[in-house]
C-alpha atoms as a PDB file:
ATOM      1  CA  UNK A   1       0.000   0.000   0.000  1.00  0.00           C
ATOM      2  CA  UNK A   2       3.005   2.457   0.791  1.00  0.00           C
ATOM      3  CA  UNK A   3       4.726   1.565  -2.298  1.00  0.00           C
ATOM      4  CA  UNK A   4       1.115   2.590  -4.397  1.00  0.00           C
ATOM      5  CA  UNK A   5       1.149   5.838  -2.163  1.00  0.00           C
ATOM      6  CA  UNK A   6       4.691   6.616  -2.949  1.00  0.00           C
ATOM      7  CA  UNK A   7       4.381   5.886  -6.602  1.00  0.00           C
ATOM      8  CA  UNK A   8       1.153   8.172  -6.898  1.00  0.00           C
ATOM      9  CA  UNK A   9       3.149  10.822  -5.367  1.00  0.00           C
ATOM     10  CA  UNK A  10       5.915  10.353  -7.831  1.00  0.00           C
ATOM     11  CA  UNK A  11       3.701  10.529 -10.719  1.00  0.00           C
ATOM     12  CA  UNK A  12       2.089  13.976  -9.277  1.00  0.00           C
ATOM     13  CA  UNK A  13       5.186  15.190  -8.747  1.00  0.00           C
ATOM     14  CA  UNK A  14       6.616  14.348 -12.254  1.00  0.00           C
ATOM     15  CA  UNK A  15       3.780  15.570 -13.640  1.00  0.00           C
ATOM     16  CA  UNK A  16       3.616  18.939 -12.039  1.00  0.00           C
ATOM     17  CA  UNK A  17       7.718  19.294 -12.863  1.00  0.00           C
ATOM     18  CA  UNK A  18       6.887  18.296 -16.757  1.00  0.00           C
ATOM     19  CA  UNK A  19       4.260  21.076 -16.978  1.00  0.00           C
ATOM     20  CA  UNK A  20       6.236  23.389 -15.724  1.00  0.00           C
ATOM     21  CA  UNK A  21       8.942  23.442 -18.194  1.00  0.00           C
ATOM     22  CA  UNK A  22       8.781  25.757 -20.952  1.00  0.00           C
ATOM     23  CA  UNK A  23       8.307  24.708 -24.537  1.00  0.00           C
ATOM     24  CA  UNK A  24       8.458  27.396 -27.061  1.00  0.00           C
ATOM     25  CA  UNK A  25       7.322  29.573 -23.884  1.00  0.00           C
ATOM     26  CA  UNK A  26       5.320  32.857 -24.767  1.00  0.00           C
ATOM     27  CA  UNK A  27       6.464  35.715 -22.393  1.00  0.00           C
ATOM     28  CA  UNK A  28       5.528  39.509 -22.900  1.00  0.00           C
ATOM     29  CA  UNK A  29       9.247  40.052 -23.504  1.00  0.00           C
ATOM     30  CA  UNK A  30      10.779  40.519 -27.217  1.00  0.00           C
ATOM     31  CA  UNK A  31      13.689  38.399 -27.601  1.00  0.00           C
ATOM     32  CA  UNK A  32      17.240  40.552 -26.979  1.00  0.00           C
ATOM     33  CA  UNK A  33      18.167  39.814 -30.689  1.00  0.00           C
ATOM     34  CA  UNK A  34      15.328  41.413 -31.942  1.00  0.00           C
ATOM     35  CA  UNK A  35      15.196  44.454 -30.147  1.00  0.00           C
ATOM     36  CA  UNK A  36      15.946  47.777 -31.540  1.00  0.00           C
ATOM     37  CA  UNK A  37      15.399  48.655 -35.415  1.00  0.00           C
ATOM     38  CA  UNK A  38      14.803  47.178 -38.308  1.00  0.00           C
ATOM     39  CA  UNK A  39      14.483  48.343 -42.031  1.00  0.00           C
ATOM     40  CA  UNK A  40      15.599  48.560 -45.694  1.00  0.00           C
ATOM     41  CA  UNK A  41      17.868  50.214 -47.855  1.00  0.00           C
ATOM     42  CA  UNK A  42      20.838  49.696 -45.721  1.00  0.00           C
ATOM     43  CA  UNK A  43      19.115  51.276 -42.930  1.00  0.00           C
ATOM     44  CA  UNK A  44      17.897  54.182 -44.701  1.00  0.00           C
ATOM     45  CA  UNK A  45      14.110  53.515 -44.339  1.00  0.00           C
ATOM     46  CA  UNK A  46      13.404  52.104 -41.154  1.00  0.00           C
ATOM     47  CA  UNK A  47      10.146  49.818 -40.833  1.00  0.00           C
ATOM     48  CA  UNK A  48      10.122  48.536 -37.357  1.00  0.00           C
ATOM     49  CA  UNK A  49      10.850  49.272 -33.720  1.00  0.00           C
ATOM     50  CA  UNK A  50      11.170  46.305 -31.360  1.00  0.00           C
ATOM     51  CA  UNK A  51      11.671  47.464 -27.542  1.00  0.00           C
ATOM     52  CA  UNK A  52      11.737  45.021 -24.547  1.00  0.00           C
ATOM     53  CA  UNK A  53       7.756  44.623 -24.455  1.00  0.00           C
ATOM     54  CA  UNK A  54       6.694  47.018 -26.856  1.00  0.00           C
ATOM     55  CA  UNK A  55       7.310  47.524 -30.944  1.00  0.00           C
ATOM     56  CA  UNK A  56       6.566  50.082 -33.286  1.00  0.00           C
ATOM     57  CA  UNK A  57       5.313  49.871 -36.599  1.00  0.00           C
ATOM     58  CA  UNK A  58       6.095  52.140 -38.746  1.00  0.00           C
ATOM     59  CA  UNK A  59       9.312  52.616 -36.217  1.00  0.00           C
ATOM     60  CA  UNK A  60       8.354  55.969 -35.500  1.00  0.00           C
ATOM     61  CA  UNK A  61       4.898  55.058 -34.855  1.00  0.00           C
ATOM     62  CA  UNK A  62       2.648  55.026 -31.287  1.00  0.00           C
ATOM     63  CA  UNK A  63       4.583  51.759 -29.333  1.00  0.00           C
ATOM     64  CA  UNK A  64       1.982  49.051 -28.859  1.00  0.00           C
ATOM     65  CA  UNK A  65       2.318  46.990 -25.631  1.00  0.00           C
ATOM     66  CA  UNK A  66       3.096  43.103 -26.649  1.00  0.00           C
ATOM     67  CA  UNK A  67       0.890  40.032 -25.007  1.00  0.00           C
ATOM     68  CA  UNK A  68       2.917  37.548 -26.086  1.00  0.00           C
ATOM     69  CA  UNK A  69       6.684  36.683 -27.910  1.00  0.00           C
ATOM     70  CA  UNK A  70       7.498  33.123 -28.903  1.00  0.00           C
ATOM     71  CA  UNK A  71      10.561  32.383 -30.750  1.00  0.00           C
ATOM     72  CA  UNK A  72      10.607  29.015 -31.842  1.00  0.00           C
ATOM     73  CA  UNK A  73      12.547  27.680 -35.196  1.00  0.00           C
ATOM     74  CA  UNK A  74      13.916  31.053 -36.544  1.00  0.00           C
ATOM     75  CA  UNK A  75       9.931  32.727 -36.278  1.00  0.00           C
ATOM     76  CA  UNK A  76       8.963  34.853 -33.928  1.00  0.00           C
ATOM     77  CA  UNK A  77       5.000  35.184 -33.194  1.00  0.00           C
ATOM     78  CA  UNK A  78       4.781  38.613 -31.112  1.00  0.00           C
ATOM     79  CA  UNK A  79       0.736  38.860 -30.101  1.00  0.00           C
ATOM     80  CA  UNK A  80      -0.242  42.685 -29.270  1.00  0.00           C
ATOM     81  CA  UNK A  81      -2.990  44.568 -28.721  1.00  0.00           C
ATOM     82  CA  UNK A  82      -3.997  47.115 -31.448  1.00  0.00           C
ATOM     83  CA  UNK A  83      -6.077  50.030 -30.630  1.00  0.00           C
ATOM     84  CA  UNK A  84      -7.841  49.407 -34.559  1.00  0.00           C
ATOM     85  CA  UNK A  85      -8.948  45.964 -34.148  1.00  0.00           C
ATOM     86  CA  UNK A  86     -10.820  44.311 -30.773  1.00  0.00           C
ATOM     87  CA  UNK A  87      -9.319  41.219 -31.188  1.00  0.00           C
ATOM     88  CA  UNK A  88      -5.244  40.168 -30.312  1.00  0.00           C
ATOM     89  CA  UNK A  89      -2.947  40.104 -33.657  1.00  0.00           C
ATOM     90  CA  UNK A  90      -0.266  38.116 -34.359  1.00  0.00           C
ATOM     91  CA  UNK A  91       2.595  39.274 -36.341  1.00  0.00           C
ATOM     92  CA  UNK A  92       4.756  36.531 -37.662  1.00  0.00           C
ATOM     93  CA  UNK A  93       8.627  37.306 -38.436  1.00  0.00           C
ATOM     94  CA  UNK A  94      11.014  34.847 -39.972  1.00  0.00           C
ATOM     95  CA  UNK A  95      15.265  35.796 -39.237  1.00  0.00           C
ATOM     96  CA  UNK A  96      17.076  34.268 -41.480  1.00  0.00           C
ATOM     97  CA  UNK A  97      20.830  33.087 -41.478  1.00  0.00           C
ATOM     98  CA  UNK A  98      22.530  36.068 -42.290  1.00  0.00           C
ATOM     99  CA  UNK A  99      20.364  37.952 -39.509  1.00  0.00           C
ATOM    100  CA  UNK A 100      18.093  39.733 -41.338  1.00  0.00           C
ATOM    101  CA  UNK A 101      14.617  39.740 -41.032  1.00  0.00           C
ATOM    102  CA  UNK A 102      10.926  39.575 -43.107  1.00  0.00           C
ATOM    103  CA  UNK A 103       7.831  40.064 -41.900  1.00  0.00           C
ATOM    104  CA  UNK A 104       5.708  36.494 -42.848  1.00  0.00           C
ATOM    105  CA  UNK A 105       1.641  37.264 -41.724  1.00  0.00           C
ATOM    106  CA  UNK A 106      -0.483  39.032 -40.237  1.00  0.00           C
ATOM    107  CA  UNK A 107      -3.253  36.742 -37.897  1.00  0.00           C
ATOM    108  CA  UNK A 108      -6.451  38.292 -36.221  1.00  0.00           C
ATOM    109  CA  UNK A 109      -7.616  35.967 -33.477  1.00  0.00           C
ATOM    110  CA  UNK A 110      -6.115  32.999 -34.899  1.00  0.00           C
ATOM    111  CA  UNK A 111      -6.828  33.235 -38.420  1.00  0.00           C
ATOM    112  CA  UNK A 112      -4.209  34.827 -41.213  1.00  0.00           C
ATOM    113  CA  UNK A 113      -5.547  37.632 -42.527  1.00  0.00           C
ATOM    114  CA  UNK A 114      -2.730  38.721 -45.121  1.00  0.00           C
ATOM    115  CA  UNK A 115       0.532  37.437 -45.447  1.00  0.00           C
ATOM    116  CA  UNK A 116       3.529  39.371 -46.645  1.00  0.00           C
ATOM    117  CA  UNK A 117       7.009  37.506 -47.218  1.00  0.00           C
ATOM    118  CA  UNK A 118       8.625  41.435 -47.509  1.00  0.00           C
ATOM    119  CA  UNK A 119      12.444  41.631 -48.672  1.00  0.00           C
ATOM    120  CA  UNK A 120      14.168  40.821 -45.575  1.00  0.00           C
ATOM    121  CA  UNK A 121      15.012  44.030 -43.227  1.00  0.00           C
ATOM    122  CA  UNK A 122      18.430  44.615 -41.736  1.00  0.00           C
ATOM    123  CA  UNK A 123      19.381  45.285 -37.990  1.00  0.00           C
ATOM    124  CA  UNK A 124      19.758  48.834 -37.686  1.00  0.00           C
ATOM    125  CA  UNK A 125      22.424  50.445 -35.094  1.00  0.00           C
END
């Protein structure tokens, strides 16, 4: 009977341990890589401001405060709230090997809405 007991309490405990590890964790924080500006033209134009838990777009724009930032297989899915649509969106950037970036999709609650495969932006200082 102790050893059932004891192997119950194993399973709840390996359980609760599993769950708690994060897989492709979303967190309200923009990856470090990411952060700053992006754009085109060798830097001339720039298209996009990440901060630590905001982004800009264009870069000079209002910051909107991000919900969510998953970075999983060279994407990155950064969920915000915009003031123009009453649902979350869900921006979709792909960073490529040579660290430059292009903005994918656009997703309104789940569903794509428009997707844009732009010529890849560079990291601007």
């Amino acid at each position: 009977m102790k050893d059932q007991a004891m192997l119950g309490a194993v399973r709840v405990a390996l359980l609760a341990a599993v769950s708690l590890v994060p897989i492709g964790a979303a967190r309200a924080e923009i990856p470090a890589k990411f952060v700053g500006a992006w754009g085109r033209e060798k830097c001339s134009v720039l298209v996009i401001r990440f901060g630590p838990k905001t982004f800009a777009t264009p870069a000079d724009g209002p910051a909107m405060a991000v919900v969510s930032a998953v970075e999983t297989d060279g994407l990155l899915n950064v969920t915000y709230k915009n003031p123009d649509v009453p649902k979350p969106v869900t921006d979709t950037y792909a960073l490529g090997a040579d660290g430059r970036m292009q903005y994918l999709r656009m997703s309104v609650n789940g569903e794509v809405v428009a997707e844009f495969h732009t010529a890849p932006w560079d990291h601007c200082p």
